[in-house]
N, C-alpha and C. Protein backbone atom coordinates (compact mmCIF):
# COMPACT_ATOMS: atom_id res chain seq x y z
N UNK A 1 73.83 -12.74 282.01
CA UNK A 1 72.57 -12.71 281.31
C UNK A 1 72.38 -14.00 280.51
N UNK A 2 73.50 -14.25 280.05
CA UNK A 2 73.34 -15.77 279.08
C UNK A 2 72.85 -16.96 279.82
N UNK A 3 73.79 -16.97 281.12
CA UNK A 3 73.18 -18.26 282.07
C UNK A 3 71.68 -18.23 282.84
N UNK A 4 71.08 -16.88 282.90
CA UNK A 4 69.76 -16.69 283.14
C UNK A 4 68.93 -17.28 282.08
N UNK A 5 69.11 -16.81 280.77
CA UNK A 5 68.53 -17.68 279.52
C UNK A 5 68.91 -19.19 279.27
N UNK A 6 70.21 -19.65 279.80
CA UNK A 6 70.15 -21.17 279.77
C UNK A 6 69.17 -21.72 280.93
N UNK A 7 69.40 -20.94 282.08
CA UNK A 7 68.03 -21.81 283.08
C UNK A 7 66.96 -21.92 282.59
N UNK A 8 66.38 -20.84 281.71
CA UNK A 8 64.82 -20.55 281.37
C UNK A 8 64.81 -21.46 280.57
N UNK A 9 66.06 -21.80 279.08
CA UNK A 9 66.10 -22.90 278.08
C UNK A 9 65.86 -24.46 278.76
N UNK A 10 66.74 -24.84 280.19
CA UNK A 10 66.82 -25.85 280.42
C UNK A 10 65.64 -26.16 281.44
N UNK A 11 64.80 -25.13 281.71
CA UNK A 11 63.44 -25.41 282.65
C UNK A 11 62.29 -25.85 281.43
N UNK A 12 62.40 -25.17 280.04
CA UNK A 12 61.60 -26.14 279.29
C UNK A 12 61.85 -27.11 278.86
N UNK A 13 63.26 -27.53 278.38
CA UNK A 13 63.89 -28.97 278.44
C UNK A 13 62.73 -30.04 279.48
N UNK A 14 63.37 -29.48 280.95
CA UNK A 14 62.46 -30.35 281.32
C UNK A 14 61.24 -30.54 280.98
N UNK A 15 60.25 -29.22 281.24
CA UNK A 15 58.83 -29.14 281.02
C UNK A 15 58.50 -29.79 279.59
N UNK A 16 59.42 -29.98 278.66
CA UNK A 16 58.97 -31.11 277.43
C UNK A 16 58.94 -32.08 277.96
N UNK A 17 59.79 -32.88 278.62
CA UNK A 17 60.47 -34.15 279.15
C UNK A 17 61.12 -34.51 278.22
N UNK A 18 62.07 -33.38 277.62
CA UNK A 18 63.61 -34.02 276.77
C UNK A 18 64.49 -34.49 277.97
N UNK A 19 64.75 -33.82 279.21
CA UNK A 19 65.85 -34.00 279.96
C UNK A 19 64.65 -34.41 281.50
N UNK A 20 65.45 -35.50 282.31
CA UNK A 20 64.88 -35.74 283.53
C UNK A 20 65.37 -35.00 284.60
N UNK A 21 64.61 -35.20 285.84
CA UNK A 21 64.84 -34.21 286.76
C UNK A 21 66.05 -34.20 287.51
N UNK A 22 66.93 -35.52 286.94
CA UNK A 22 68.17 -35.30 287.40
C UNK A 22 69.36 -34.86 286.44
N UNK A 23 68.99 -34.96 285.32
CA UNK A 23 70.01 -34.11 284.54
C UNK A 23 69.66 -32.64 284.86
N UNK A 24 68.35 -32.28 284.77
CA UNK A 24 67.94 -30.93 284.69
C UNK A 24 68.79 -30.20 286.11
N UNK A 25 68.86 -31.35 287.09
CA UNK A 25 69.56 -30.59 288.53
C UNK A 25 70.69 -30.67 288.41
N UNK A 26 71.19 -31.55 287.94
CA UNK A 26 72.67 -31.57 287.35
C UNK A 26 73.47 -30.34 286.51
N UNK A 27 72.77 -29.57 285.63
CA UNK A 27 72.96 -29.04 284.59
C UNK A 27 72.52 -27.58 285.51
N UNK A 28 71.76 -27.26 286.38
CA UNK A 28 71.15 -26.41 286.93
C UNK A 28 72.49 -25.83 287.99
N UNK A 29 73.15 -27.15 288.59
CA UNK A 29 74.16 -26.66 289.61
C UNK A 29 74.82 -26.40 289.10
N UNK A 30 75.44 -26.76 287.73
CA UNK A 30 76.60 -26.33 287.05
C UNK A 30 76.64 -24.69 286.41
N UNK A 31 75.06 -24.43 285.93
CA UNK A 31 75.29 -22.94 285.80
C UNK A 31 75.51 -22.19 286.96
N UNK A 32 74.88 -22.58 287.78
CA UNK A 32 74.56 -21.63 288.78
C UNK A 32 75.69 -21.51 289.80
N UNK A 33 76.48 -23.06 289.88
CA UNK A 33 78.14 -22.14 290.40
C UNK A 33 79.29 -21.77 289.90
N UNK A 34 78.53 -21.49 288.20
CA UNK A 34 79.38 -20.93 287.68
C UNK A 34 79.35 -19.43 288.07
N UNK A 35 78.01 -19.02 288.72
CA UNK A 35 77.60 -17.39 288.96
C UNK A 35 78.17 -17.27 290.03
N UNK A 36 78.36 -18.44 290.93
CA UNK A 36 78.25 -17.88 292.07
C UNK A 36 79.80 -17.17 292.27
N UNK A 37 80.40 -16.74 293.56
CA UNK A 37 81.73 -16.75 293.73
C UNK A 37 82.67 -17.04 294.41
N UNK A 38 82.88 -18.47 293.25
CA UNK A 38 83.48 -19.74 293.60
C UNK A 38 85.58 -19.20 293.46
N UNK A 39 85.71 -18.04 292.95
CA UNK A 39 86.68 -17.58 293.18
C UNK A 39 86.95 -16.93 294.06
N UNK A 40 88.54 -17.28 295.02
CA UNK A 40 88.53 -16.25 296.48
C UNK A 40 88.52 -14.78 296.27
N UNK A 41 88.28 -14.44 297.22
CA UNK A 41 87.56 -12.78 297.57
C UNK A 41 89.07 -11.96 296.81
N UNK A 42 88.73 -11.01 295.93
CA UNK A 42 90.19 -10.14 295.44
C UNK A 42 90.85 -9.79 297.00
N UNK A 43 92.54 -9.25 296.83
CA UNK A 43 93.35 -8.99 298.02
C UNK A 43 92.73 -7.32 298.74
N UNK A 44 93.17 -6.98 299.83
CA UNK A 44 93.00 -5.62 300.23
C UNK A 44 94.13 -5.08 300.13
N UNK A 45 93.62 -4.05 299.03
CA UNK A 45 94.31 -2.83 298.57
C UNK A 45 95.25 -2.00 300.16
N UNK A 46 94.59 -1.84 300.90
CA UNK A 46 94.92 -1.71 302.20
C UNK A 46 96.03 -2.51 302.69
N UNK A 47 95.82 -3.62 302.86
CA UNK A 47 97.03 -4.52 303.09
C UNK A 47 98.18 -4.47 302.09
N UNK A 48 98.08 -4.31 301.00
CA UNK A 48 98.78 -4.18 300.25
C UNK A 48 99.77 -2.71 300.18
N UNK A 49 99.04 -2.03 300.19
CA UNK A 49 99.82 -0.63 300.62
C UNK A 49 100.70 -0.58 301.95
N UNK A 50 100.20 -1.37 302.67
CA UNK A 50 101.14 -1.41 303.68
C UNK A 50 101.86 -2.03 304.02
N UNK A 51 101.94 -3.03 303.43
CA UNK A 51 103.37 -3.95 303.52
C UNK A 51 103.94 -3.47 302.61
N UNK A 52 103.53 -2.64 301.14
CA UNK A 52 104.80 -2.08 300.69
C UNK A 52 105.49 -1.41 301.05
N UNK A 53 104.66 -0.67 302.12
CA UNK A 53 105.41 0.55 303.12
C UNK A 53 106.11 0.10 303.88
N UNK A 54 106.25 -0.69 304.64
CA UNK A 54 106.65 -1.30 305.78
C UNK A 54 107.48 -2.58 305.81
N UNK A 55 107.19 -3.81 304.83
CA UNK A 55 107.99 -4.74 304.72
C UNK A 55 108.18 -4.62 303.16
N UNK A 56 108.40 -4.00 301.99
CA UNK A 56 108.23 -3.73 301.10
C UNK A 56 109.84 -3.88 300.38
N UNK A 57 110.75 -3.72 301.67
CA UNK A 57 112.18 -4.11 301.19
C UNK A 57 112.72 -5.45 300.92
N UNK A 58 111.36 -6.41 301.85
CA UNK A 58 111.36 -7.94 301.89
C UNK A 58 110.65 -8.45 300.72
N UNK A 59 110.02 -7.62 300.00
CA UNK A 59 109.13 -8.46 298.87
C UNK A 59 107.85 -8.69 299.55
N UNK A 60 107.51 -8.27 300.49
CA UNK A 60 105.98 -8.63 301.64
C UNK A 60 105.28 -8.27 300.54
N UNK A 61 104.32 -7.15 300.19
CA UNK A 61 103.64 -6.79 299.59
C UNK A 61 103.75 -7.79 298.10
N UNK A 62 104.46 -8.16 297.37
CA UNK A 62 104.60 -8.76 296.14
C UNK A 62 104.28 -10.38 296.51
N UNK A 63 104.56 -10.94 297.33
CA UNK A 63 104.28 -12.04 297.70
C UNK A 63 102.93 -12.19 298.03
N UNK A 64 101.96 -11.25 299.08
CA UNK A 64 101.37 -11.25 299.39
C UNK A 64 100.01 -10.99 297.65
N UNK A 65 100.26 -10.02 297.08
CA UNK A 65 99.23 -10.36 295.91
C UNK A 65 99.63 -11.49 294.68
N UNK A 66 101.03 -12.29 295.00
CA UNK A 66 101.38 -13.25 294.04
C UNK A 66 101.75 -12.86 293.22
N UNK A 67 102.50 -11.71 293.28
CA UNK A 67 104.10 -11.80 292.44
C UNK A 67 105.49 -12.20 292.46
N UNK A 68 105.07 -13.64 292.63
CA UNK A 68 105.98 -14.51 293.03
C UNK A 68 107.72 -13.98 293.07
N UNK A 69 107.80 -14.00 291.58
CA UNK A 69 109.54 -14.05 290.93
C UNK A 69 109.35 -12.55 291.37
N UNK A 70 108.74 -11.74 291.14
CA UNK A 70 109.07 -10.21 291.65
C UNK A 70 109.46 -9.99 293.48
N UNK A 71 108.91 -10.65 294.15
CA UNK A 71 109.17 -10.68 295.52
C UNK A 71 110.45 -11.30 295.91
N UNK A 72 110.71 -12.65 295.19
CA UNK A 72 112.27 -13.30 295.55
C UNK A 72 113.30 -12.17 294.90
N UNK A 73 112.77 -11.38 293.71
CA UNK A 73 113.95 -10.68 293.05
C UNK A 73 114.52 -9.49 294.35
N UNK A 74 113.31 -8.74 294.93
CA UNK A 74 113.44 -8.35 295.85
C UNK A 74 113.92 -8.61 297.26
N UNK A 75 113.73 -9.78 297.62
CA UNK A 75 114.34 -10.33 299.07
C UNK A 75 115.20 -10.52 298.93
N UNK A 76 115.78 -11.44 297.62
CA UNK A 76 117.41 -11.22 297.31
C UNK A 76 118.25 -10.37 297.29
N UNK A 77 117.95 -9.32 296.32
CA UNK A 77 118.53 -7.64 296.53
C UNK A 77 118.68 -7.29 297.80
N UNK A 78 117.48 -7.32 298.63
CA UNK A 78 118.23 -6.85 300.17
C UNK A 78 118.75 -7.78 300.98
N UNK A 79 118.35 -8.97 300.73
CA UNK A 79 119.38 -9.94 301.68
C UNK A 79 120.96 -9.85 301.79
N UNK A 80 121.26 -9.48 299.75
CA UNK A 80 122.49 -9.33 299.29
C UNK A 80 123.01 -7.67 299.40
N UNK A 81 122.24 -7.04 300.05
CA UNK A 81 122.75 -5.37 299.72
C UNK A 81 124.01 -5.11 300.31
N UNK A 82 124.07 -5.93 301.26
CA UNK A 82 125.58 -5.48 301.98
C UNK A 82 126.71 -5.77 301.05
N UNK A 83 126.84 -6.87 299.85
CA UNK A 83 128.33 -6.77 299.29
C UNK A 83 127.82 -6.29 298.62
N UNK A 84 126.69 -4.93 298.38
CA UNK A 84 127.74 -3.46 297.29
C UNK A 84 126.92 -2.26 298.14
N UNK A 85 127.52 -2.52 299.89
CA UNK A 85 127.62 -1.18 300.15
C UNK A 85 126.07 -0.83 300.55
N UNK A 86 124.94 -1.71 300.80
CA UNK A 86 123.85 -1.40 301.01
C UNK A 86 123.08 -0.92 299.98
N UNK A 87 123.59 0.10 298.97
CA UNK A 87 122.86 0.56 297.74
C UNK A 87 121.38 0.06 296.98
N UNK A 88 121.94 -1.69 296.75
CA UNK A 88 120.38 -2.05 296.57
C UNK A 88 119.24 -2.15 297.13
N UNK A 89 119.85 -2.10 298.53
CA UNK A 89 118.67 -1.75 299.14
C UNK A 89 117.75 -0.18 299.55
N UNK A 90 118.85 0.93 298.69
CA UNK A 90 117.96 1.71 298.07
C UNK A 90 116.93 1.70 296.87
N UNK A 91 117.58 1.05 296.41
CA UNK A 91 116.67 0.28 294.82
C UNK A 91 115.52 -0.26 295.47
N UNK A 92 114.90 -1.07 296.25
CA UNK A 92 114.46 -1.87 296.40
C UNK A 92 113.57 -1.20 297.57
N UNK A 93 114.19 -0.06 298.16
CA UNK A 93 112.76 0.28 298.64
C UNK A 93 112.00 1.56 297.90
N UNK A 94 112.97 2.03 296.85
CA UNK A 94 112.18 2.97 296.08
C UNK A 94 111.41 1.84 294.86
N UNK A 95 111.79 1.08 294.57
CA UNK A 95 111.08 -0.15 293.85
C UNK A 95 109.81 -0.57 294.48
N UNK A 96 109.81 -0.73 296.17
CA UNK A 96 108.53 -1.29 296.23
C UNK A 96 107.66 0.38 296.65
N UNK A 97 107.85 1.48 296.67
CA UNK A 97 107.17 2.48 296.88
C UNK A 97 106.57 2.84 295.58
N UNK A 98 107.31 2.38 294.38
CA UNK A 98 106.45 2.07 292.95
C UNK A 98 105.37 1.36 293.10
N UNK A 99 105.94 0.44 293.06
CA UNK A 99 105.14 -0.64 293.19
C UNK A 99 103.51 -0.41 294.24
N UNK A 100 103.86 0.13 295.08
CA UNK A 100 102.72 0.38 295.95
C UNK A 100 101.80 1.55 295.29
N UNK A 101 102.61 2.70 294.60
CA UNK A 101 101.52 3.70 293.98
C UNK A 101 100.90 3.32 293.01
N UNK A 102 101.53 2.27 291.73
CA UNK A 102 101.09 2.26 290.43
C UNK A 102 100.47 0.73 290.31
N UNK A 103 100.16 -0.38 291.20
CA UNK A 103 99.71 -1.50 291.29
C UNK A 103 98.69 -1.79 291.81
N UNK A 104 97.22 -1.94 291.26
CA UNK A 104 96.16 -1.70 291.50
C UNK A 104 95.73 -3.36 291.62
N UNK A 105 96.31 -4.12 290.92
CA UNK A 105 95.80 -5.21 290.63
C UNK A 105 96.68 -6.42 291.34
N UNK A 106 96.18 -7.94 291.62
CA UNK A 106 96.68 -8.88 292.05
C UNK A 106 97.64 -9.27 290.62
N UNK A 107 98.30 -10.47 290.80
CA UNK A 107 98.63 -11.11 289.61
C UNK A 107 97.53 -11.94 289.16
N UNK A 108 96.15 -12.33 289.90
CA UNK A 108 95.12 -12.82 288.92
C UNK A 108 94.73 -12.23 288.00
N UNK A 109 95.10 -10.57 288.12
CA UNK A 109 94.17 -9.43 287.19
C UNK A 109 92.84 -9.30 288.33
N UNK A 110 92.88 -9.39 289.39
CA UNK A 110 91.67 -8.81 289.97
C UNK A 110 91.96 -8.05 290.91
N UNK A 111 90.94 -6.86 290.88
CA UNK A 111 91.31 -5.79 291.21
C UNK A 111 91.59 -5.53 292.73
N UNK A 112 92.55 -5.04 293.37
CA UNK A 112 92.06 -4.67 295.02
C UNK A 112 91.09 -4.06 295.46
N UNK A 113 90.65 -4.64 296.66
CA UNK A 113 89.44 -3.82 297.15
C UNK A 113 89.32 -3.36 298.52
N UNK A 114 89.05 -2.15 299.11
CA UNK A 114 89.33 -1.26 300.05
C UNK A 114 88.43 -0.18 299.58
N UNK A 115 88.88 0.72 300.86
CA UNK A 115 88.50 2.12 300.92
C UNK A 115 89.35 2.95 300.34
N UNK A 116 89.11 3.59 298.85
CA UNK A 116 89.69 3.98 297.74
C UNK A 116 90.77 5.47 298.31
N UNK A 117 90.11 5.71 298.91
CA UNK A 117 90.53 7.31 299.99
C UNK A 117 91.37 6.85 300.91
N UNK A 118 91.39 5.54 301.76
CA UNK A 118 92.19 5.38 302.45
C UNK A 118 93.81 4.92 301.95
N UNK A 119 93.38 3.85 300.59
CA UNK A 119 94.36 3.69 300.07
C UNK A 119 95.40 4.76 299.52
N UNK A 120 94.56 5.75 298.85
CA UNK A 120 95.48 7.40 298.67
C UNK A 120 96.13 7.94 299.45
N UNK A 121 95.30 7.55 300.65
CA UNK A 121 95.94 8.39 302.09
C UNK A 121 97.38 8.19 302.37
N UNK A 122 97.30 6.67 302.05
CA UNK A 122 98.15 5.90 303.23
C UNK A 122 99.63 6.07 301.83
N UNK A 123 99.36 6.10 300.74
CA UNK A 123 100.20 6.02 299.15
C UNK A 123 100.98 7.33 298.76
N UNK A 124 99.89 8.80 299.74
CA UNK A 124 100.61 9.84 299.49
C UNK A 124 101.13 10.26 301.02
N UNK A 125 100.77 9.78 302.26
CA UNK A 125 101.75 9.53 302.96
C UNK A 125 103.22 8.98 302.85
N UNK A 126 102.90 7.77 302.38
CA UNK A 126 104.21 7.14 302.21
C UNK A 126 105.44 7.76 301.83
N UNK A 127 104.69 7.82 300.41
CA UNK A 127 105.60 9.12 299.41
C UNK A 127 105.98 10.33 300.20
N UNK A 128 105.96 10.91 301.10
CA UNK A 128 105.78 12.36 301.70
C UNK A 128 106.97 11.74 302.71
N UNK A 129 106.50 10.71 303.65
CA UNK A 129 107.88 10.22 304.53
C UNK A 129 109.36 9.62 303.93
N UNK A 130 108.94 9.19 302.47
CA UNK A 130 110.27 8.63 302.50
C UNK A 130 110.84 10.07 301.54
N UNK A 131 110.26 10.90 300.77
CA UNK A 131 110.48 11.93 300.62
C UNK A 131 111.65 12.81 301.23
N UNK A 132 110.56 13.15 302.59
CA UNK A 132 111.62 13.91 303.70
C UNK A 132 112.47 13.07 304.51
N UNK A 133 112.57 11.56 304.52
CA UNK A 133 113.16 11.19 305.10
C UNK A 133 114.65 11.16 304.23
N UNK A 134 114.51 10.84 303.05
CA UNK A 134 115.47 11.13 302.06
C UNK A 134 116.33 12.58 301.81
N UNK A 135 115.41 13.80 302.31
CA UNK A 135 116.13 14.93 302.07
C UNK A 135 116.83 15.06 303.05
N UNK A 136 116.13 14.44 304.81
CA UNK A 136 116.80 14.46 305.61
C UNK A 136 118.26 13.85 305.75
N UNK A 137 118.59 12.58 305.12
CA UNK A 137 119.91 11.71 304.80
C UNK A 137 120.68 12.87 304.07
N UNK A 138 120.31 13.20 302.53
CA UNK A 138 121.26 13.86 301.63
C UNK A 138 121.32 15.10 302.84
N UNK A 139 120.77 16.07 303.23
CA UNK A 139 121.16 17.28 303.91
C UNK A 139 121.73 16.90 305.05
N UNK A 140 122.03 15.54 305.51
CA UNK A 140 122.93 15.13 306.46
C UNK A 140 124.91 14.92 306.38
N UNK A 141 124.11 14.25 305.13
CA UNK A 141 125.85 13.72 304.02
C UNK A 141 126.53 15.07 303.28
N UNK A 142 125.64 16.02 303.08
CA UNK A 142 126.31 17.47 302.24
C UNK A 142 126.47 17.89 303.79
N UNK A 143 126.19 17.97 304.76
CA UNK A 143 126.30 19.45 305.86
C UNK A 143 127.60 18.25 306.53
N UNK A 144 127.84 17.33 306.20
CA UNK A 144 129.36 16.34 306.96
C UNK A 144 130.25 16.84 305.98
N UNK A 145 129.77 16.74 304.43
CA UNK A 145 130.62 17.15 303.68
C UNK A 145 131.45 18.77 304.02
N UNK A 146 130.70 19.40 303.78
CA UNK A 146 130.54 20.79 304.16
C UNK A 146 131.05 21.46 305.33
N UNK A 147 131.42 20.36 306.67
CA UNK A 147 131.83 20.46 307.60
C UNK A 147 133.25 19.57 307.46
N UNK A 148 133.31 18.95 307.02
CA UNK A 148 134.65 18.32 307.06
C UNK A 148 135.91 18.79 305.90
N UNK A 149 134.99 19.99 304.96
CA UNK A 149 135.81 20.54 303.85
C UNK A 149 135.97 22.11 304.34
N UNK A 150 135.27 22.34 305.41
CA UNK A 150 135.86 23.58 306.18
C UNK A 150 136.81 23.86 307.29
N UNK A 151 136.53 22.08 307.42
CA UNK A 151 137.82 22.06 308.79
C UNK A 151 138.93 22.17 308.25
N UNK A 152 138.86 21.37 306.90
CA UNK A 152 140.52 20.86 306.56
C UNK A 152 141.01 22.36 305.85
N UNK A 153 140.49 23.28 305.58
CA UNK A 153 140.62 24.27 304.88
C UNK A 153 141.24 25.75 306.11
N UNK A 154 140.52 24.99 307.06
CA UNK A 154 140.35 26.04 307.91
C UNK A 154 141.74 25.64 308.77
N UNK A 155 142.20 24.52 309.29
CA UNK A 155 143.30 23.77 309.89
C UNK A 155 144.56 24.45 309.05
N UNK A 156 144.55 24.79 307.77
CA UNK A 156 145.53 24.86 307.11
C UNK A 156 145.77 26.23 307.47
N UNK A 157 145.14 27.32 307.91
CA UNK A 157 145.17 28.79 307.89
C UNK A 157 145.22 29.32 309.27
N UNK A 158 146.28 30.51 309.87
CA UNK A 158 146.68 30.62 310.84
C UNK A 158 145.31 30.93 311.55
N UNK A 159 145.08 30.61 313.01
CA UNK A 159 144.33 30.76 313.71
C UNK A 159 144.49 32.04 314.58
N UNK A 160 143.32 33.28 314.55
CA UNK A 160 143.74 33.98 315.37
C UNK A 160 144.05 33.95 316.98
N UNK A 161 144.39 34.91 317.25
CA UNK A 161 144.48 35.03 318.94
C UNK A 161 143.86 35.74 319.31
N UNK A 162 143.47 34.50 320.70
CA UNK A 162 142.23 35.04 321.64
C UNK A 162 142.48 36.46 322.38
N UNK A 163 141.67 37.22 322.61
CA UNK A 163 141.58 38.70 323.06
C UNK A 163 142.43 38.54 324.14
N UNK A 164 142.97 39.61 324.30
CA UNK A 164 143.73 39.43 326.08
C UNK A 164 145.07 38.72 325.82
N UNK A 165 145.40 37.80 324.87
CA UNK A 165 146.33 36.99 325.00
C UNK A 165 147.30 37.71 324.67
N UNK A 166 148.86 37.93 324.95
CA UNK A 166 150.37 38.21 324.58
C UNK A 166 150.93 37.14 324.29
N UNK A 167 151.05 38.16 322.86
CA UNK A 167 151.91 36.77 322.26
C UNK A 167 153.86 37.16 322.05
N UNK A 168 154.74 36.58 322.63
CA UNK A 168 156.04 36.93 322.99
C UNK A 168 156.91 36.58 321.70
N UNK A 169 158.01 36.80 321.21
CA UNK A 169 158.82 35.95 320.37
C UNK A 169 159.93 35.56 320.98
């Protein structure tokens, strides 16, 4: 609204003849690309959700809206996960599945822009697969557990005999 009232101020400028018609055009382009938008287009929220999903262990998504030092902190962690056992690279993909639900914004502060429903879609998907994909691992590692603490239990205790069989001394 202010730069609408400086054009109207600087169109009587001229119309006095305080200012000539080349300052007046001079001064005219300068408001007017200040309106325009001379800043690049905000990131897609869309894109963004999905490289956290998908390359999100690499720092993709953090790089991609320019969170610079947050993305190397991340590519490092999993580059390095193998000397402790892979672990950080559990960190690091429950880190960027944060990151993907609660990060609305670039590091300019401008906002993502998409289809607000699709972005939910794709955010409470995510959450839902790595969810069950997670219960699926732990109910994998307890039912090995569970199986390997019944063998050794069970190995220790006489085994019966099969029907039919004579057993002699």
């Amino acid at each position: 609204m202010d730069d609408l009232e400086n054009l109207e101020k600087l169109a009587k400028l001229k119309d006095k003849g305080i200012i000539n018609d080349e300052e007046f055009l001079l001064m005219k382009r300068n408001i007017v690309s200040r309106n325009m938008n001379v800043y690049p287009e905000s990131k897609s929220g869309i894109a963004y959700a999905l490289l956290a999903w998908f390359l999100g262990i690499f720092g993709a998504h953090n790089f991609y809206a320019g969170y610079t030092k947050k993305a190397i902190a991340q590519l490092l962690l999993t580059v390095f996960s193998w000397m402790l056992f892979f672990v950080p690279l559990i960190v690091v993909q429950i880190w960027a599945l944060v990151d993907m639900c609660l990060i609305n914004k670039d590091a300019q502060g401008r906002s993502f822009h998409g289809d607000k429903v699709l972005i939910l879609i794709i955010r409470i998907t995510a959450v839902a697969f790595y969810v069950i994909c997670y219960l699926l691992a732990f109910m994998g590692i307890a039912g090995v557990f569970y199986v390997s603490k019944n063998m050794m239990f069970s190995a220790s205790l006489p085994q019966p005999m099969p029907h039919g069989t004579f057993f002699y001394h």
